[in-house]
Protein backbone atom coordinates (compact mmCIF):
# COMPACT_ATOMS: atom_id res chain seq x y z
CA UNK A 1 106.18 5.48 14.87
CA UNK A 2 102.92 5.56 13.17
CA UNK A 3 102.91 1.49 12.53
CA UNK A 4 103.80 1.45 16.83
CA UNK A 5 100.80 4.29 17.59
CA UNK A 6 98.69 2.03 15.59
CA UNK A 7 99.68 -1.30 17.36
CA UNK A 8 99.28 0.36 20.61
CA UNK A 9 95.90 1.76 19.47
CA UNK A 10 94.58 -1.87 18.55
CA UNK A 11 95.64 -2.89 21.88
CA UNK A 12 93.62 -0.71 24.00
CA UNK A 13 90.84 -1.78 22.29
CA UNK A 14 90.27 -5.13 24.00
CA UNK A 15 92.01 -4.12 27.01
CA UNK A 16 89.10 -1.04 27.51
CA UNK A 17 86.46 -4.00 26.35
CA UNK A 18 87.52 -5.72 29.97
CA UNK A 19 87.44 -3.30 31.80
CA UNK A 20 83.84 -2.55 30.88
CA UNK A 21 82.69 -5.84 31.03
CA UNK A 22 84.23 -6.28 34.40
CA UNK A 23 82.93 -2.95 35.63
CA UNK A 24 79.49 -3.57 34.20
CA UNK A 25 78.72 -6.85 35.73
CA UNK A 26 80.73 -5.70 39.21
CA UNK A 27 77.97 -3.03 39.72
CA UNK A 28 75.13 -4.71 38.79
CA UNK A 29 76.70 -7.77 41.43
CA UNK A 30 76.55 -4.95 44.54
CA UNK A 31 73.53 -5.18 45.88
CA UNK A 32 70.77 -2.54 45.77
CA UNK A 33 70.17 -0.51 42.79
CA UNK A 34 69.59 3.31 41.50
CA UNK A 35 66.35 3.87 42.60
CA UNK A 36 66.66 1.82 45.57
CA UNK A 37 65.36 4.12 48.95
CA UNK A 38 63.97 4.27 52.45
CA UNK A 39 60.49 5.45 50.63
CA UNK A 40 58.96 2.66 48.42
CA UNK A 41 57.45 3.41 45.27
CA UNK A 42 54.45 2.14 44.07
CA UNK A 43 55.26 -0.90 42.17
CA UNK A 44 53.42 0.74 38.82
CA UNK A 45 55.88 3.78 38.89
CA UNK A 46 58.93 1.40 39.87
CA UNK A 47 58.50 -0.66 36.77
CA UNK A 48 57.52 2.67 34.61
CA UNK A 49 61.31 3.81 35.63
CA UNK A 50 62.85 0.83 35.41
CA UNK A 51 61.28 -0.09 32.04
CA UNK A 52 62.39 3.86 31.46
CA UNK A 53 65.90 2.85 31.54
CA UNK A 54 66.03 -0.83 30.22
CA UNK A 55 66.75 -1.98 34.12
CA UNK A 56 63.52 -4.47 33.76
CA UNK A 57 65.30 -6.49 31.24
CA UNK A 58 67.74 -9.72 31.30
CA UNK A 59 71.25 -8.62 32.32
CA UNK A 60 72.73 -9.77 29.15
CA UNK A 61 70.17 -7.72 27.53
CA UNK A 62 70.97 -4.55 29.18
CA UNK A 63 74.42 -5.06 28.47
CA UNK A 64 74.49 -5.73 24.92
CA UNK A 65 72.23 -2.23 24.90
CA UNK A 66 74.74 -0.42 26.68
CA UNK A 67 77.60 -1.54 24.39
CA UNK A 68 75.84 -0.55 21.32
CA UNK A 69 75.40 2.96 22.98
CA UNK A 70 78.86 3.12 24.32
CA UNK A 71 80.23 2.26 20.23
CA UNK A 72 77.92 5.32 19.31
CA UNK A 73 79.84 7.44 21.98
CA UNK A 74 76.89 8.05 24.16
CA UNK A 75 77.26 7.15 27.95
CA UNK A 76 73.47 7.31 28.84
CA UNK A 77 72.03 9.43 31.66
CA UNK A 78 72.58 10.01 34.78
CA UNK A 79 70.30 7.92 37.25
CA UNK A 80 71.05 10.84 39.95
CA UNK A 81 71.22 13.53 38.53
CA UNK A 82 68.61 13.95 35.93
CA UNK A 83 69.15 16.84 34.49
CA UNK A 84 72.54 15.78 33.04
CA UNK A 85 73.97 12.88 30.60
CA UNK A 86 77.26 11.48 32.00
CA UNK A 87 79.16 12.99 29.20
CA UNK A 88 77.95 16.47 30.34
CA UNK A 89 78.87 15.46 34.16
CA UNK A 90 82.11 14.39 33.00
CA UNK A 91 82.51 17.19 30.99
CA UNK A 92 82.42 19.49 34.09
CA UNK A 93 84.02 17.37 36.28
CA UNK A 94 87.09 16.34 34.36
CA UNK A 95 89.14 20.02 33.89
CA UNK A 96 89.03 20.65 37.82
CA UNK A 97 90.43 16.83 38.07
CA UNK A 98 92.99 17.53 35.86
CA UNK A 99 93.95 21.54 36.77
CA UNK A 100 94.20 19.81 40.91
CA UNK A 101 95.90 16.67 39.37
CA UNK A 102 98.73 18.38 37.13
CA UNK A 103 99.39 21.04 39.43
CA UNK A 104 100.05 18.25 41.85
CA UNK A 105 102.14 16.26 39.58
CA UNK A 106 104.07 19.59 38.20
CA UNK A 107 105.10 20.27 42.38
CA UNK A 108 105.88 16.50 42.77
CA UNK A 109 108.40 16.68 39.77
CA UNK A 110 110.43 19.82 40.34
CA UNK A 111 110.59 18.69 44.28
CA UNK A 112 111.21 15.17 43.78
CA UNK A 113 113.27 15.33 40.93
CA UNK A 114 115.80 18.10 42.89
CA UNK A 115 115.60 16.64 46.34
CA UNK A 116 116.38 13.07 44.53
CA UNK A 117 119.50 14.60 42.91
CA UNK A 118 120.52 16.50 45.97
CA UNK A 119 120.26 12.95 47.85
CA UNK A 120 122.82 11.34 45.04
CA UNK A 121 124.87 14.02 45.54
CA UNK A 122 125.54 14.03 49.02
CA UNK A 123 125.06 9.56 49.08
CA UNK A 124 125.37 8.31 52.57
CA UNK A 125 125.31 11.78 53.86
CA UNK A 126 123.10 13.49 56.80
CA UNK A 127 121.57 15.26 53.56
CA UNK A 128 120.22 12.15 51.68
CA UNK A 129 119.45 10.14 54.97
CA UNK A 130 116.98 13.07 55.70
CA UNK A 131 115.28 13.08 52.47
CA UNK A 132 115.33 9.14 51.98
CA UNK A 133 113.23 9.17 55.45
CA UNK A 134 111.04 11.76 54.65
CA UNK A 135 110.33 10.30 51.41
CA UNK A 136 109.70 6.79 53.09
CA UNK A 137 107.35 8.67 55.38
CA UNK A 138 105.61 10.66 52.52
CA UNK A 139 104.87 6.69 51.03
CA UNK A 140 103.80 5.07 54.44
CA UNK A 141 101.06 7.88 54.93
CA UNK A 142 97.58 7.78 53.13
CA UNK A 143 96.48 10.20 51.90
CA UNK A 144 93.02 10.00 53.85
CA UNK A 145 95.16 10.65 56.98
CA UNK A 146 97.50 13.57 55.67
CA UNK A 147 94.44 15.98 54.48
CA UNK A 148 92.59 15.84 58.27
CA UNK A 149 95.97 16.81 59.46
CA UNK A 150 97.13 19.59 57.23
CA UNK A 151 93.69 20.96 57.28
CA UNK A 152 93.89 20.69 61.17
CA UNK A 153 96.94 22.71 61.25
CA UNK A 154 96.60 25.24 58.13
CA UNK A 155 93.07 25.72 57.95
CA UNK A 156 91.70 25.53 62.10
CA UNK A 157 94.39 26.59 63.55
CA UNK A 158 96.36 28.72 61.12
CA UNK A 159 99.69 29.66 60.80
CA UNK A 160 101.77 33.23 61.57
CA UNK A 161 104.37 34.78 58.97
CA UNK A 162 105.97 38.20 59.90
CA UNK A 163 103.40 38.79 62.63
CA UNK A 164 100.36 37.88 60.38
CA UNK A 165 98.02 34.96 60.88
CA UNK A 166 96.73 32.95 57.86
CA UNK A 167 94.38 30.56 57.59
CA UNK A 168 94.17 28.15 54.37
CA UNK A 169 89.92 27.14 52.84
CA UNK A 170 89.42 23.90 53.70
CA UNK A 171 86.92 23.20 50.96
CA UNK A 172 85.52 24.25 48.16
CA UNK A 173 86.57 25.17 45.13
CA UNK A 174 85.78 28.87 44.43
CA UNK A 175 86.71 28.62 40.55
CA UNK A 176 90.30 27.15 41.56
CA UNK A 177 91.62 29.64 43.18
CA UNK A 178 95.58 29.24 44.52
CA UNK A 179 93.89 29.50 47.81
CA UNK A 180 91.84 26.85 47.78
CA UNK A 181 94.30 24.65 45.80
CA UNK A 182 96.96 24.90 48.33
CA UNK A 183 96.05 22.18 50.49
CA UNK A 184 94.46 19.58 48.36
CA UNK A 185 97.48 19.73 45.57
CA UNK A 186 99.86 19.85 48.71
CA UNK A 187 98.10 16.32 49.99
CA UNK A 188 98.11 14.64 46.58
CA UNK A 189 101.44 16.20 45.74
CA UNK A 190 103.25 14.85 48.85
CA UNK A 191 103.34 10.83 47.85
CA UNK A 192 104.29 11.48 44.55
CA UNK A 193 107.22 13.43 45.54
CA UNK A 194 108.35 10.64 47.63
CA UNK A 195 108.37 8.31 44.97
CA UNK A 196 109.97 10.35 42.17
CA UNK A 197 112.84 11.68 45.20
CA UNK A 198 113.77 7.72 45.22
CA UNK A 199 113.48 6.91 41.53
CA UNK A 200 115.55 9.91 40.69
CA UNK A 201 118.15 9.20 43.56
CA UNK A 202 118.87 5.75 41.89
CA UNK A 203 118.80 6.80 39.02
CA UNK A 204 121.29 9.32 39.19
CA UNK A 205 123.57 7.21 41.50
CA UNK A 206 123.81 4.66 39.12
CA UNK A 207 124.84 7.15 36.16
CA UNK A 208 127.01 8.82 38.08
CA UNK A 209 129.09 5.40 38.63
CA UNK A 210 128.85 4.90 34.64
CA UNK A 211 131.59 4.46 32.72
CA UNK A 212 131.01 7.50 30.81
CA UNK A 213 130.64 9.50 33.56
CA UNK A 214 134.39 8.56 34.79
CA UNK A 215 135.78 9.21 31.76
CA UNK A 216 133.90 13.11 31.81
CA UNK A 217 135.43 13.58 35.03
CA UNK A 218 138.97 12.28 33.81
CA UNK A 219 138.84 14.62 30.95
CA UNK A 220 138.84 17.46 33.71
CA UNK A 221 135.45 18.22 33.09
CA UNK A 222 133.73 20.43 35.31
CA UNK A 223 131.27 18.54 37.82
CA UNK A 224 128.23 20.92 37.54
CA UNK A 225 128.48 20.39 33.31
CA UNK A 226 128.82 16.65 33.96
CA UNK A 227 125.84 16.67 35.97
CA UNK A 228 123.73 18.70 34.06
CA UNK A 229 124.75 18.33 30.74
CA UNK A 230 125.62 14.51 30.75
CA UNK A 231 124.26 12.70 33.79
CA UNK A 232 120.50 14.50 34.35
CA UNK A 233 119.68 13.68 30.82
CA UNK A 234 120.02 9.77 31.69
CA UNK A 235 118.93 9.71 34.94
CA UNK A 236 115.55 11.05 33.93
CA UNK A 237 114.48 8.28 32.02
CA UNK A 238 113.46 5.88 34.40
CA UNK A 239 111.20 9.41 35.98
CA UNK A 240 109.69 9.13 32.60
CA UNK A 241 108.47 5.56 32.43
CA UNK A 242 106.76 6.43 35.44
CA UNK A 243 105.46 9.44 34.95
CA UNK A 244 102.46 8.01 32.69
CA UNK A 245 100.81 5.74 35.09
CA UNK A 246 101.80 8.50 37.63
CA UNK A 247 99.59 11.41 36.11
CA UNK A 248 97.17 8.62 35.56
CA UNK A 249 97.39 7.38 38.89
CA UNK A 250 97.21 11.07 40.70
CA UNK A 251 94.28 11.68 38.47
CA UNK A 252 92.47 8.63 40.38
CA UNK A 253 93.93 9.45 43.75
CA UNK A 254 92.43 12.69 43.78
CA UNK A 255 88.98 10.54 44.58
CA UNK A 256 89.71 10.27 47.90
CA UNK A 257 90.98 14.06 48.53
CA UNK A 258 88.02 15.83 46.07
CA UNK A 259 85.64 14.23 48.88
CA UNK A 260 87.26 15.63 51.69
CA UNK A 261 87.75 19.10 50.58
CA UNK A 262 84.43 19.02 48.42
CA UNK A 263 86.01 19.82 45.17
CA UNK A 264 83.60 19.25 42.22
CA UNK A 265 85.87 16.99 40.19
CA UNK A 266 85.44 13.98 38.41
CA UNK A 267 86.50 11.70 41.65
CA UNK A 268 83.47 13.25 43.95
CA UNK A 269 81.16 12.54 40.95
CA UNK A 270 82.63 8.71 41.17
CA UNK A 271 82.39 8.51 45.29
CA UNK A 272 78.92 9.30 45.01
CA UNK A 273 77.85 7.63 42.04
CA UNK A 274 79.00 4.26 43.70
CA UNK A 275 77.30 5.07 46.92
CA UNK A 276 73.79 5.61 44.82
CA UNK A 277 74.09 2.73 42.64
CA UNK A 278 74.65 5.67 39.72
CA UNK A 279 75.26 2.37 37.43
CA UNK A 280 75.73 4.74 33.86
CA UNK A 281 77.80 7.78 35.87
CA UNK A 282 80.74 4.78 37.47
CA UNK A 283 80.61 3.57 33.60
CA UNK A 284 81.57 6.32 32.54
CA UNK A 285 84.37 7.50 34.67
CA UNK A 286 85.42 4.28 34.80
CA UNK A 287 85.78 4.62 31.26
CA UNK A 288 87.25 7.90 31.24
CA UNK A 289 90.09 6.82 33.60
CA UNK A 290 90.97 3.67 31.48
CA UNK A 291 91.74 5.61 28.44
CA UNK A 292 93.87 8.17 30.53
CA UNK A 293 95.75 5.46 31.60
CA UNK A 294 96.42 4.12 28.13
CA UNK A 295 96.76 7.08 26.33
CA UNK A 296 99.43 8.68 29.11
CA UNK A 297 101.41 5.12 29.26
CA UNK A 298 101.56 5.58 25.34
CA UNK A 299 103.00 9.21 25.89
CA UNK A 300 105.39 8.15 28.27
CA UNK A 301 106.79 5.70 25.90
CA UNK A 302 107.29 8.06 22.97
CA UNK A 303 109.06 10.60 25.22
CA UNK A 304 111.27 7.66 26.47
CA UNK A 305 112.05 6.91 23.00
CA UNK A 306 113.14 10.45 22.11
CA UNK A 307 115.19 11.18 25.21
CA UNK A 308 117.13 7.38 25.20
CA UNK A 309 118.10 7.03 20.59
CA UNK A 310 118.97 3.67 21.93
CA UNK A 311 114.89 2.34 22.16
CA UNK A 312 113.23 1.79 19.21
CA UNK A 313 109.31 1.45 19.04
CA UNK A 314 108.15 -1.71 17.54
C-alpha cells in the first residue's frame, strides 16, 4: 500500500505541473487583463500596479516567479479583492463548496443506489422502465436549466402541505441553513442520482445472473440475504470507481449553481475571478480542484481494493 500511495503521489506531481502550465498561459492568452476598465488610469499609476505585481515583465518571467511561489505554498494575492490572499479566499470558500457538494453527493447515493436496485429487481418491469426514464431525463437536463425551474416552482410560487403554503430561499446562504440548502443540493443532487440509478442497475443485474448467485439461490437461500448479504456487496464496486471523480466532479459542478443561488463557495469565487481577469484567484482554484480530483480518484481506488480481495495495488 504504502509503495502504491507513493507511486500515485509521484504521479500527481507532473500531472498538477500541466495543469498549471496550461492554466497559466490559457489566462494570460484571453484577452484583457486585471486591471483592465471602462476608466483609464494614468499610465504612471498603471505601470506602478503592474510593476506592483510583476505583470510588466516577460511572460516567461512571470511564470517562472509564480512557480517558485506556488513550491513555497503561497498563491499570491488577489487582484480583486485586495484585502485577501487566494489562500484566505479559498479558505472561506472551500467548506460551503464542500458542506453543498457532499450533501449533494450523500442524497445522490442513498437515492440512486436504492432506486438502481429496485430497477434490477423488478428488470423489464413498469417499475424499472419508470426509473430508467427518469434517470435518462435527470442526465439530458443541465443543470443551468433545472435551478430556474425548481426555483420557479418552490421558491415564486410555493407549494401547499396539509393546508400550509411554503416557500423555499432562493439564494443566499444564511450560514447553510437546511432551508437554503434545499434547492441548490436538490439541483446538483438530481444528475448524479441518475447516473449512480444506472451504474447500480447494471451492476446488480449482472451479479444477480452470476454463477454464485445461482448457486445461493439453489442452496434455498433466502432472496433478501442473497441480495443483501451476497449480491449488494459486488454490485457496489463499480459505484465506487466512480464515486471519486464524482465528488470531484459535483465539487466543480456546483460553479454553475453557487452563481445562481449566490452561495459564497469556492465556484462563485472562480465565475468571477474569470470574468475580472483575477489571473492568481483562477490559479488557485484551479489548483485546488486538481488535487481534489487526484487525491479522491486515489481514495476511490483504496476502497475498491478493500471491498473486491481480488485487486491488488501495484
Amino acid at each position: 500500500m504504502l509503495r502504491y500511495s507513493l507511486k500515485r503521489l509521484l504521479g500527481a506531481v507532473p500531472t498538477l505541473f500541466v495543469i498549471v502550465t496550461l492554466t497559466f498561459f490559457m489566462m494570460r492568452a484571453a484577452p484583457g487583463g486585471p486591471f483592465d476598465s471602462a476608466r483609464r488610469l494614468p499610465p504612471e499609476i498603471e505601470h506602478n500596479v503592474a510593476a506592483a505585481y510583476n505583470l510588466d515583465k516577460p511572460l516567461l518571467t512571470q511564470y517562472g516567479i509564480y512557480l517558485t511561489k506556488l513550491a513555497h505554498g503561497d498563491f499570491g494575492p488577489s487582484y480583486k479583492n485586495k484585502d485577501f490572499t487566494v489562500a484566505q479566499l479559498i479558505g472561506i470558500g472551500l467548506p460551503v463548496s464542500a458542506k453543498l457538494g457532499l450533501s449533494a453527493m450523500a442524497v445522490a447515493i442513498i437515492l440512486g443506489f436504492l432506486l438502481g436496485t429496485w430497477a434490477a429487481l423488478r428488470q423489464n418491469r413498469w417499475q424499472d422502465y419508470s426509473v430508467m426514464a427518469v434517470a435518462m431525463t435527470g442526465i439530458t437536463i443541465p443543470t443551468f436549466v433545472t435551478a430556474p425551474v425548481l426555483t420557479l416552482i418552490f421558491g415564486i410560487y410555493g407549494i401547499s402541505l396539509f393546508g400550509h403554503d411554503f416557500t423555499l430561499p432562493v439564494g443566499g446562504w444564511a450560514g447553510g441553513k437546511l432551508a437554503n440548502m434545499i434547492l441548490p443540493v436538490t439541483v446538483l443532487a438530481l444528475p448524479q442520482v441518475a447516473f449512480i440509478a444506472r451504474l447500480t442497475r447494471g451492476s446488480m443485474i449482472e451479479v444477480l445472473r452470476s454463477n454464485y448467485i445461482r448457486t445461493a439461490r439453489a442452496k434455498g437461500l433466502p432472496s433478501f440475504r442473497i441480495i443483501t448479504r451476497h449480491a449488494l456487496r459486488a454490485a457496489i464496486l463499480p459505484l465506487v470507481s466512480y464515486l471519486g471523480p464524482a465528488v470531484a466532479g459535483i465539487l466543480t459542478g456546483s460553479l454553475v449553481v453557487e452563481q445562481i443561488f449566490g452561495i459564497p463557495g469556492v465556484g462563485r469565487y472562480f465565475i468571477q475571478a474569470a470574468l475580472n481577469r483575477d489571473y492568481t484567484l483562477v490559479m488557485g482554484v484551479v489548483i485546488c480542484y486538481a488535487g481534489l480530483i487526484v487525491a479522491l480518484n486515489f481514495v476511490a481506488d483504496v476502497l475498491y481494493a478493500i471491498l473486491d480481495p481480488r485487486v491488488r495495488l501495484t
